[in-house]
Protein backbone atom coordinates (compact mmCIF):
# COMPACT_ATOMS: atom_id res chain seq x y z
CA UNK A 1 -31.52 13.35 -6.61
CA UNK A 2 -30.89 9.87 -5.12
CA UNK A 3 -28.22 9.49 -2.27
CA UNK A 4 -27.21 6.09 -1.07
CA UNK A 5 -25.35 5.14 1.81
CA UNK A 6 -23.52 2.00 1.98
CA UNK A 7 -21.21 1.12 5.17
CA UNK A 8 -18.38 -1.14 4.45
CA UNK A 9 -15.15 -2.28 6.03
CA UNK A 10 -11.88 -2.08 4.44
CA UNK A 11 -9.00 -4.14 5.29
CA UNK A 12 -5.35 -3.57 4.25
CA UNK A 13 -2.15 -5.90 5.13
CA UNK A 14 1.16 -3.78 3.56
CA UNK A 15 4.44 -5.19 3.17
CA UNK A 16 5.86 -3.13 5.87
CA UNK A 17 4.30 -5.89 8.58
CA UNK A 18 2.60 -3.55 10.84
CA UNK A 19 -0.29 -5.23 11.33
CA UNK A 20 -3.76 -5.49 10.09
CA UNK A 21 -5.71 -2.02 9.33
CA UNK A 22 -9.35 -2.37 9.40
CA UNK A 23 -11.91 0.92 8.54
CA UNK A 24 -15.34 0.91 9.14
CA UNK A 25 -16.56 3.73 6.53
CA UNK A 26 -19.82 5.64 5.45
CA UNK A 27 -19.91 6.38 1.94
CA UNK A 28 -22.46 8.43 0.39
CA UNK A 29 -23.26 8.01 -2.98
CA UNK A 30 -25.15 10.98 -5.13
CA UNK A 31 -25.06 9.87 -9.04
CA UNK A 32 -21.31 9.58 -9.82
CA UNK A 33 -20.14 11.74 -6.36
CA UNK A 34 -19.05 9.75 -3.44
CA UNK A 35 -18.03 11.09 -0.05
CA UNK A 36 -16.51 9.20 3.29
CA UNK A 37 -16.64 9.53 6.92
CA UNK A 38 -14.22 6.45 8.91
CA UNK A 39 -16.72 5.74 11.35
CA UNK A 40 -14.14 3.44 12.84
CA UNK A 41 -10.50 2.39 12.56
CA UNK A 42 -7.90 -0.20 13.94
CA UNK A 43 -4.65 -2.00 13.50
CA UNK A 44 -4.33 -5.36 14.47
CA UNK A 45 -0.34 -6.16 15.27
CA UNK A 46 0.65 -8.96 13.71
CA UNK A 47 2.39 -11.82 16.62
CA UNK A 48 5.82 -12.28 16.28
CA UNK A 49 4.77 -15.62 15.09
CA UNK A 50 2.86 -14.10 11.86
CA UNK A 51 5.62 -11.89 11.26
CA UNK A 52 8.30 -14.30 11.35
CA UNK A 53 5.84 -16.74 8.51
CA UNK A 54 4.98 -13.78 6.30
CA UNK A 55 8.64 -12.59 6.57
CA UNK A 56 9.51 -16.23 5.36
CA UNK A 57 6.26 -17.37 2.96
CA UNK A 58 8.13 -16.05 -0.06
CA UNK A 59 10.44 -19.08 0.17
CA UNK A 60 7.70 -21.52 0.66
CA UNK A 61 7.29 -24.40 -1.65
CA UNK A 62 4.24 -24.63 -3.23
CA UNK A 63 2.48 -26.93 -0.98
CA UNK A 64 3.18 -25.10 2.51
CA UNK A 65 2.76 -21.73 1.01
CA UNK A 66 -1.03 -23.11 0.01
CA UNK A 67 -1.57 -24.06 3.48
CA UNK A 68 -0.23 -21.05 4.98
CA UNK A 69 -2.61 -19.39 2.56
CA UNK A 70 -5.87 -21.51 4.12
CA UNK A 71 -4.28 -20.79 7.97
CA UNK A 72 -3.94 -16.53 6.81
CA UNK A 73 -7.53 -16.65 5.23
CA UNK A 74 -9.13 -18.10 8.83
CA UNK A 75 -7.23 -15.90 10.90
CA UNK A 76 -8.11 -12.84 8.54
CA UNK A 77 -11.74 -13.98 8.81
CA UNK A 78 -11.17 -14.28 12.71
CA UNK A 79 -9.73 -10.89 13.09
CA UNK A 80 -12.68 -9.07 11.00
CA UNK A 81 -14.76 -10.48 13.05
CA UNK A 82 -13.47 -9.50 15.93
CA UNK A 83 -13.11 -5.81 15.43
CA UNK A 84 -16.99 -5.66 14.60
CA UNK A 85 -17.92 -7.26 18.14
CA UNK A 86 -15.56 -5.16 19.18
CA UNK A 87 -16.67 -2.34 17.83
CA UNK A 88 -20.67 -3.41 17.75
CA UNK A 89 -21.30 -2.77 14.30
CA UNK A 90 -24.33 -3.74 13.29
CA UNK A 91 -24.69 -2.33 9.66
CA UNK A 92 -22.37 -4.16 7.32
CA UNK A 93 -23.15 -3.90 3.24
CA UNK A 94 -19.93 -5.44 2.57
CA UNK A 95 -16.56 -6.08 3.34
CA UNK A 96 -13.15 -5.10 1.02
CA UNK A 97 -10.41 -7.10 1.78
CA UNK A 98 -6.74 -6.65 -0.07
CA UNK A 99 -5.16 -9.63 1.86
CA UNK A 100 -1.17 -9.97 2.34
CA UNK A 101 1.02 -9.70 -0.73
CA UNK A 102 3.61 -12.74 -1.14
CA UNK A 103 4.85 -12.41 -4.49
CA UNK A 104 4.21 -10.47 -7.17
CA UNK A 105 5.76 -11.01 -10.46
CA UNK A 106 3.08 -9.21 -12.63
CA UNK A 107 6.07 -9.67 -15.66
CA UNK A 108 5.79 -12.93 -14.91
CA UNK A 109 2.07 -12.83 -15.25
CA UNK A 110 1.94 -13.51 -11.55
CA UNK A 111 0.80 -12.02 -8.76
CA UNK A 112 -0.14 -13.82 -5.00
CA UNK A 113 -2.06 -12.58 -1.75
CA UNK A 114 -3.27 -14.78 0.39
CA UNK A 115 -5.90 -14.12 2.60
CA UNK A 116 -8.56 -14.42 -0.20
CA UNK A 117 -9.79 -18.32 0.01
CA UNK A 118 -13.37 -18.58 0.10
CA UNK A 119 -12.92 -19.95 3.80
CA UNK A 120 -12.88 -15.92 4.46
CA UNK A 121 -16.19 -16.22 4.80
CA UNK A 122 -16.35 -18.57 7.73
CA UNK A 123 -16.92 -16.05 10.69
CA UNK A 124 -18.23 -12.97 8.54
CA UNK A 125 -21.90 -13.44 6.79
CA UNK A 126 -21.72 -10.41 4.90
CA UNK A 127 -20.78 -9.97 1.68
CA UNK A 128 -16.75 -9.88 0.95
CA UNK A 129 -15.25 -8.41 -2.14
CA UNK A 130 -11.59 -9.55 -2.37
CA UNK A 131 -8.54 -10.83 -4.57
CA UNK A 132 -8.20 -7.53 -6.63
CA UNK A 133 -5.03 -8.17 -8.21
CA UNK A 134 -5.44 -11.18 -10.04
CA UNK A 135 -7.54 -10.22 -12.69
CA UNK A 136 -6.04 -6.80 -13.77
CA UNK A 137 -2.60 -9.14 -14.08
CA UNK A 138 -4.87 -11.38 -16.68
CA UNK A 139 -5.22 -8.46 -18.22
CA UNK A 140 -1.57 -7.62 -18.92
CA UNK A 141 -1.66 -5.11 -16.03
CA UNK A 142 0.31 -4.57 -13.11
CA UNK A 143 -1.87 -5.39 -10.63
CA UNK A 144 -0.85 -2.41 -8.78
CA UNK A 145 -1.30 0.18 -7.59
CA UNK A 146 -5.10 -0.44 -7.06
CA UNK A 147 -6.03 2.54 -4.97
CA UNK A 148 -5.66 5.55 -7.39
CA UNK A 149 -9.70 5.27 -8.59
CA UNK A 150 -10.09 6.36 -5.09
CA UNK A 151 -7.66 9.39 -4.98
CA UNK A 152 -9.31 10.67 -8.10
CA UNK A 153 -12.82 10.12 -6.64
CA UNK A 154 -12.37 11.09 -3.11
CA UNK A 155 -9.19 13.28 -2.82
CA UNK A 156 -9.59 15.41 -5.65
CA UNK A 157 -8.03 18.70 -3.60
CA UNK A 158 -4.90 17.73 -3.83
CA UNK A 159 -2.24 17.81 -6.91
CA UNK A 160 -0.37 14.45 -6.01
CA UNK A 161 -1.21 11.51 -3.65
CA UNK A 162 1.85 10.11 -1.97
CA UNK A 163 1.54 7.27 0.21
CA UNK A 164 4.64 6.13 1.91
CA UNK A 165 4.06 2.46 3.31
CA UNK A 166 6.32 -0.55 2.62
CA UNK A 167 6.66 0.53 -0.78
CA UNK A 168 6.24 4.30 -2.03
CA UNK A 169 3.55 5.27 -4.67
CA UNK A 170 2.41 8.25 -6.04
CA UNK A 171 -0.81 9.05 -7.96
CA UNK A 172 -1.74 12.35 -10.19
CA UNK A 173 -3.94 13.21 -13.28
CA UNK A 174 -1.68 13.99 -16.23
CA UNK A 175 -3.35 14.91 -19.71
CA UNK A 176 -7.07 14.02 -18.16
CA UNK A 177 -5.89 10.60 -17.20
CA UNK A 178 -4.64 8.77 -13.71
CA UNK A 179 -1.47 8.16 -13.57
CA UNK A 180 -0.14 5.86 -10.98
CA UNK A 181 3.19 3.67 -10.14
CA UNK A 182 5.31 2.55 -7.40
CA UNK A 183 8.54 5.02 -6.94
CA UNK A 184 10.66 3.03 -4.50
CA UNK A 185 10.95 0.63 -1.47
CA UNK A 186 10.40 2.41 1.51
CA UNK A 187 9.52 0.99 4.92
CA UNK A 188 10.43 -2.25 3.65
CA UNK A 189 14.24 -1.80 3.83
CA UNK A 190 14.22 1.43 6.58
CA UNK A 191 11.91 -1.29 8.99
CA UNK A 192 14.50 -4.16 8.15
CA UNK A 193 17.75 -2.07 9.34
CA UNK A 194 15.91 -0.45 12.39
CA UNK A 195 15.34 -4.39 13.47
CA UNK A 196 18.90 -4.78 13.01
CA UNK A 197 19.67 -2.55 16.02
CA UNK A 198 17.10 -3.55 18.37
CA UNK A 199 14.31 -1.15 16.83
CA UNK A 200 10.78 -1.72 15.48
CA UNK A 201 11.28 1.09 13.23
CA UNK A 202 13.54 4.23 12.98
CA UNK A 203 10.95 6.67 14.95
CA UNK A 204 10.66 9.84 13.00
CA UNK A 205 13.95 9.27 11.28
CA UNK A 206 15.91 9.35 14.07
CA UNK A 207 18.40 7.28 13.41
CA UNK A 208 19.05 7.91 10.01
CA UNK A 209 19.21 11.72 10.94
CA UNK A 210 22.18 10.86 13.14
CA UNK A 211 24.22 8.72 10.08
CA UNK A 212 26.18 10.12 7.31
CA UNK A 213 25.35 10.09 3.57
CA UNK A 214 27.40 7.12 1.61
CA UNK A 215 27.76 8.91 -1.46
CA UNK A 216 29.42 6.06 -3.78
CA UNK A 217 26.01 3.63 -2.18
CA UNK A 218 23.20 6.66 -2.57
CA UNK A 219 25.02 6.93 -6.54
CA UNK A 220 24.54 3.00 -7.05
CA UNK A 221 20.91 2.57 -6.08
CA UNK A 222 19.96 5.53 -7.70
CA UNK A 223 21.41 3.95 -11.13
CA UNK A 224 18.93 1.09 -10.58
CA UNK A 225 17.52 0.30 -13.98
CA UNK A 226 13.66 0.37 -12.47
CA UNK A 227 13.67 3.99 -11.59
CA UNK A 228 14.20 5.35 -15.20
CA UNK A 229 11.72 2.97 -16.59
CA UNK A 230 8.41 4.42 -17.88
CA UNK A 231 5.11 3.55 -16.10
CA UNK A 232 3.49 1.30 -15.87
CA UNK A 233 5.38 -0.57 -13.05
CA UNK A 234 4.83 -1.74 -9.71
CA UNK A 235 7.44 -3.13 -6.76
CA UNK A 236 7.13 -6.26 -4.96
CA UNK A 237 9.30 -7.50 -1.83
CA UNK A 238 11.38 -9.63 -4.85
CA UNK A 239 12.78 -6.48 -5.60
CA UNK A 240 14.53 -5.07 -2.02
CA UNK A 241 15.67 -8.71 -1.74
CA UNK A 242 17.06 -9.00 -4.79
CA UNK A 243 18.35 -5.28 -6.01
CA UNK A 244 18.38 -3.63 -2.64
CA UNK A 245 19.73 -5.31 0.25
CA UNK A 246 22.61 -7.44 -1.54
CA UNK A 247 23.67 -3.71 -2.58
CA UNK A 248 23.61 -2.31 0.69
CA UNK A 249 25.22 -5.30 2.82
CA UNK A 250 27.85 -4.52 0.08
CA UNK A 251 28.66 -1.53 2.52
CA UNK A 252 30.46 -2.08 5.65
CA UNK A 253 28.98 1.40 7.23
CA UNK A 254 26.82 1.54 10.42
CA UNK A 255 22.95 1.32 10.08
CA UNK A 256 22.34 4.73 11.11
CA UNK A 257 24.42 5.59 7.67
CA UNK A 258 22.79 3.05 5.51
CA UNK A 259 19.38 4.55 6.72
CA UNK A 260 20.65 7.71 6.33
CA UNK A 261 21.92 7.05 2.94
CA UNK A 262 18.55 4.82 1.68
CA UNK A 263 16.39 8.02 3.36
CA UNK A 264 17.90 10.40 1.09
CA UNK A 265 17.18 7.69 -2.14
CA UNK A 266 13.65 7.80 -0.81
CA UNK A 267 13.09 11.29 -1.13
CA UNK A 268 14.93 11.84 -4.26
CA UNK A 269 12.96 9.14 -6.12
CA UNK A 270 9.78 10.44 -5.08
CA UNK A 271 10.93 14.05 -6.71
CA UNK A 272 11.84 12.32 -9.42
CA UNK A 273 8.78 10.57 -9.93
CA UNK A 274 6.49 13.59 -10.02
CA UNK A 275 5.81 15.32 -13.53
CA UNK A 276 6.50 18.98 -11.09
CA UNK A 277 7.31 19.92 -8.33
CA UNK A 278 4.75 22.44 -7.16
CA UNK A 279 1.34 21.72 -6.32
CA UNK A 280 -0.09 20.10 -3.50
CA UNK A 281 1.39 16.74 -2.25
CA UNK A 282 -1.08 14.41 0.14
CA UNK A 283 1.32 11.95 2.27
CA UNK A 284 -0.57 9.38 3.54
CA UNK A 285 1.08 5.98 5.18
CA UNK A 286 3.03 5.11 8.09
CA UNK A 287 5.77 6.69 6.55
CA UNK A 288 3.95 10.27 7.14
CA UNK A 289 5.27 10.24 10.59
CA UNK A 290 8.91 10.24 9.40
CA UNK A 291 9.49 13.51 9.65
CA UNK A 292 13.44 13.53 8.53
CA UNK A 293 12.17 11.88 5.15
CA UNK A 294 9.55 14.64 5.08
CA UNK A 295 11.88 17.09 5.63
CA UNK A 296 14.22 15.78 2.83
CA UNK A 297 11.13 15.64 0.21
CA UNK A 298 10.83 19.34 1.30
CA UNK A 299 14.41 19.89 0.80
CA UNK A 300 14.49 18.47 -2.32
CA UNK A 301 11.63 20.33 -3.81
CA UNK A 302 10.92 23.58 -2.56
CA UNK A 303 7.88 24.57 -3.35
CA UNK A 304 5.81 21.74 -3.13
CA UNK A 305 3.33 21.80 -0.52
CA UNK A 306 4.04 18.82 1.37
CA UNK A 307 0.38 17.66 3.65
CA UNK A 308 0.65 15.46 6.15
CA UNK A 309 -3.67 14.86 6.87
CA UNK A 310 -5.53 13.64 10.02
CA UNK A 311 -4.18 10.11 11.72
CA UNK A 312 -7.41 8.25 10.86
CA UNK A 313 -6.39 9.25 7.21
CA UNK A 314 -2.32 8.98 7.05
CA UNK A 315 -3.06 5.53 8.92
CA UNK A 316 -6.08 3.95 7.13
CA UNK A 317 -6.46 5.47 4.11
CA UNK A 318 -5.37 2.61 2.15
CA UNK A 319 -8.06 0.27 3.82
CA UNK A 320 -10.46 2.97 3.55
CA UNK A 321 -9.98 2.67 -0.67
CA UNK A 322 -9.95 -0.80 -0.30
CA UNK A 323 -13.47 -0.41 1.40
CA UNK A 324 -13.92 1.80 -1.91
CA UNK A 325 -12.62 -0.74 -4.19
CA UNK A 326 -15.41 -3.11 -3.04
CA UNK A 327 -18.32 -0.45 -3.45
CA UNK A 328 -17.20 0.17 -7.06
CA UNK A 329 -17.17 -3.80 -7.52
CA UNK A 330 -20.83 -4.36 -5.42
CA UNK A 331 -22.22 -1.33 -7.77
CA UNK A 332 -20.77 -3.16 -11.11
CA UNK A 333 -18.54 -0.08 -12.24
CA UNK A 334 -14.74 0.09 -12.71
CA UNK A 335 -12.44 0.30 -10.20
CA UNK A 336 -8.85 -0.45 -11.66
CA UNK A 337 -8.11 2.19 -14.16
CA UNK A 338 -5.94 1.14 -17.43
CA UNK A 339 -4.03 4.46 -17.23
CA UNK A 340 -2.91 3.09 -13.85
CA UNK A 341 -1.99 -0.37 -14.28
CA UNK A 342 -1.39 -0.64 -18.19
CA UNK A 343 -3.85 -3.55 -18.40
CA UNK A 344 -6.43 -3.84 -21.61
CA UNK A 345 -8.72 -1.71 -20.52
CA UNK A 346 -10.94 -0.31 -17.17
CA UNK A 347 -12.56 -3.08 -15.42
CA UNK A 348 -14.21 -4.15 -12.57
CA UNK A 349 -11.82 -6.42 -10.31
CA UNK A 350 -12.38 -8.27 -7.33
CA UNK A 351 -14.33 -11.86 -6.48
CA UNK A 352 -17.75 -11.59 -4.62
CA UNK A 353 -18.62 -13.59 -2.12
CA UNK A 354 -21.93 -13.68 -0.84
């Protein structure tokens, strides 16, 4: 039996605006069996000064949102670099990079993350495997979500993978196929009230603990048309800004009930999003540390186990499949499933360059 080990870092920007995650990971390969060990892991905080542009790129003309693209690709490149002198890694078979999402209009046959010029390669001489997205929208996919190749290969234990970052998605094998789809926005619009009052985020659900559920608001974004539309489908930031947050600034109510009210919308769309609700239920994403939304997916459905892993995992597991993403790309096999995405068919995604 021949076992290969490749070592590759995986890097991950989510809408949520925490920072950059970067995963230096070990994967052994034995025929079509692949196991992972994170050798090494960081997030990179964005400046207030990045935040405030990616906050705003969306409304970039054309022009500026192209050179904004060429500025994020350098400082991407600058900051990969950085965490391998950092970290004096030495052996480096390739680098998987997502980049930042922008827009993504995959009805539109559109879909944007910059980061992914070839100037990425400027400060790294290794070989990067990036821009996932594009091609699977070519392909009258979704683009999204990418990772679920990964939960099938590497996280087969478990029943459902949740992973609760900016956006919510959920991944599970249905009928001997992957199923995958965003639920709802998550961190995206609790992150945006918290900043309201003075808070990076609402720590462990704090505040929206202490608010009161808005019944008439919690019935009107549940009646959003997207949530009872079949899968394929995928969220971008277009969505909170233009179903979300016009609907809740309808509602004169404090934050803490607004977060209180979108919390409980959380956890009953991710309930409604899985086929049961028993099994085994892998939370991943910065949203694992909110424990009042755990406790409401709990609530909600009984007797689902609800697992909450390691930090290295809830933190980086996204960059980790990322990382993944580009093995399955270097090693020419598929790593975007059609089950997932509703594109053609399986393919390969991601540019190489070398």
């Amino acid at each position: 039996m021949i076992i290969k080990n490749y070592f590759i870092i995986g890097v991950m920007s989510g809408t949520s605006l925490d920072g950059i995650d970067l995963a230096y990971v070990h994967f052994t390969v034995s025929e079509n069996d692949y196991s992972y060990k994170i050798v090494q892991a960081q997030t990179i905080p964005y400046s207030d000064l990045w935040t405030e542009k990616l906050k705003q790129a969306i409304n970039l003309p054309e022009n500026e949102l192209h050179q904004l693209n060429k500025e994020y690709t350098l400082y991407l490149s600058e900051t990969i670099a950085n965490f391998i002198t950092q970290h004096q890694i030495k052996q480096i078979d390739a680098i998987g990079s997502h980049g930042h999402t922008i827009k993504h209009q995959p009805n539109l046959g559109f879909t944007l993350q910059i980061g992914n010029l070839p100037e990425i390669k400027q400060f790294l001489p290794y070989p990067i495997v990036c821009d996932f997205r594009v091609q699977d929208v070519a392909l009258g996919g979704q683009g999204a979500p990418l990772v679920p190749i990964g939960d099938l290969m590497l996280f087969t234990a478990y029943d459902y993978c949740l992973n609760l970052g900016g956006f919510a998605n959920v991944s599970f094998t249905e009928n001997n196929r992957r199923i995958a789809f965003d639920l709802c926005p998550v961190n995206t619009v609790l992150n945006y009230y918290a900043n309201k009052i003075g808070l990076p985020y609402d720590d462990k659900g704090a505040v929206a603990r202490s608010g009161q559920v808005n019944f008439d608001l919690l019935h009107q974004l549940n009646a959003i048309p997207f949530y009872t539309a079949s899968y394929p489908k995928s969220l971008g930031i277009e969505f909170v800004m233009q179903n979300i947050l016009p609907l809740l600034n309808e509602f004169n109510i404090p934050i803490a009930d607004k977060l209180r009210t979108f919390t409980e919308h959380v956890a009953y769309q991710i309930c409604q999003g899985l086929p049961q609700l028993q099994g085994s239920l892998l939370v991943t994403g910065g949203g694992a540390y909110n424990d009042f939304l755990l406790e409401l997916i709990q609530k909600n459905a009984q007797s689902l186990q609800v697992l909450v892993p390691d930090n290295l995992t809830v933190e980086f597991k996204e960059a980790l499949l990322f990382g993944f993403l580009a093995l399955r790309k270097l090693e020419n096999k598929t790593n975007v499933l059609a089950s997932v995405t509703g594109a053609k068919y399986d393919h390969s995604s991601g540019v190489i360059y070398s």
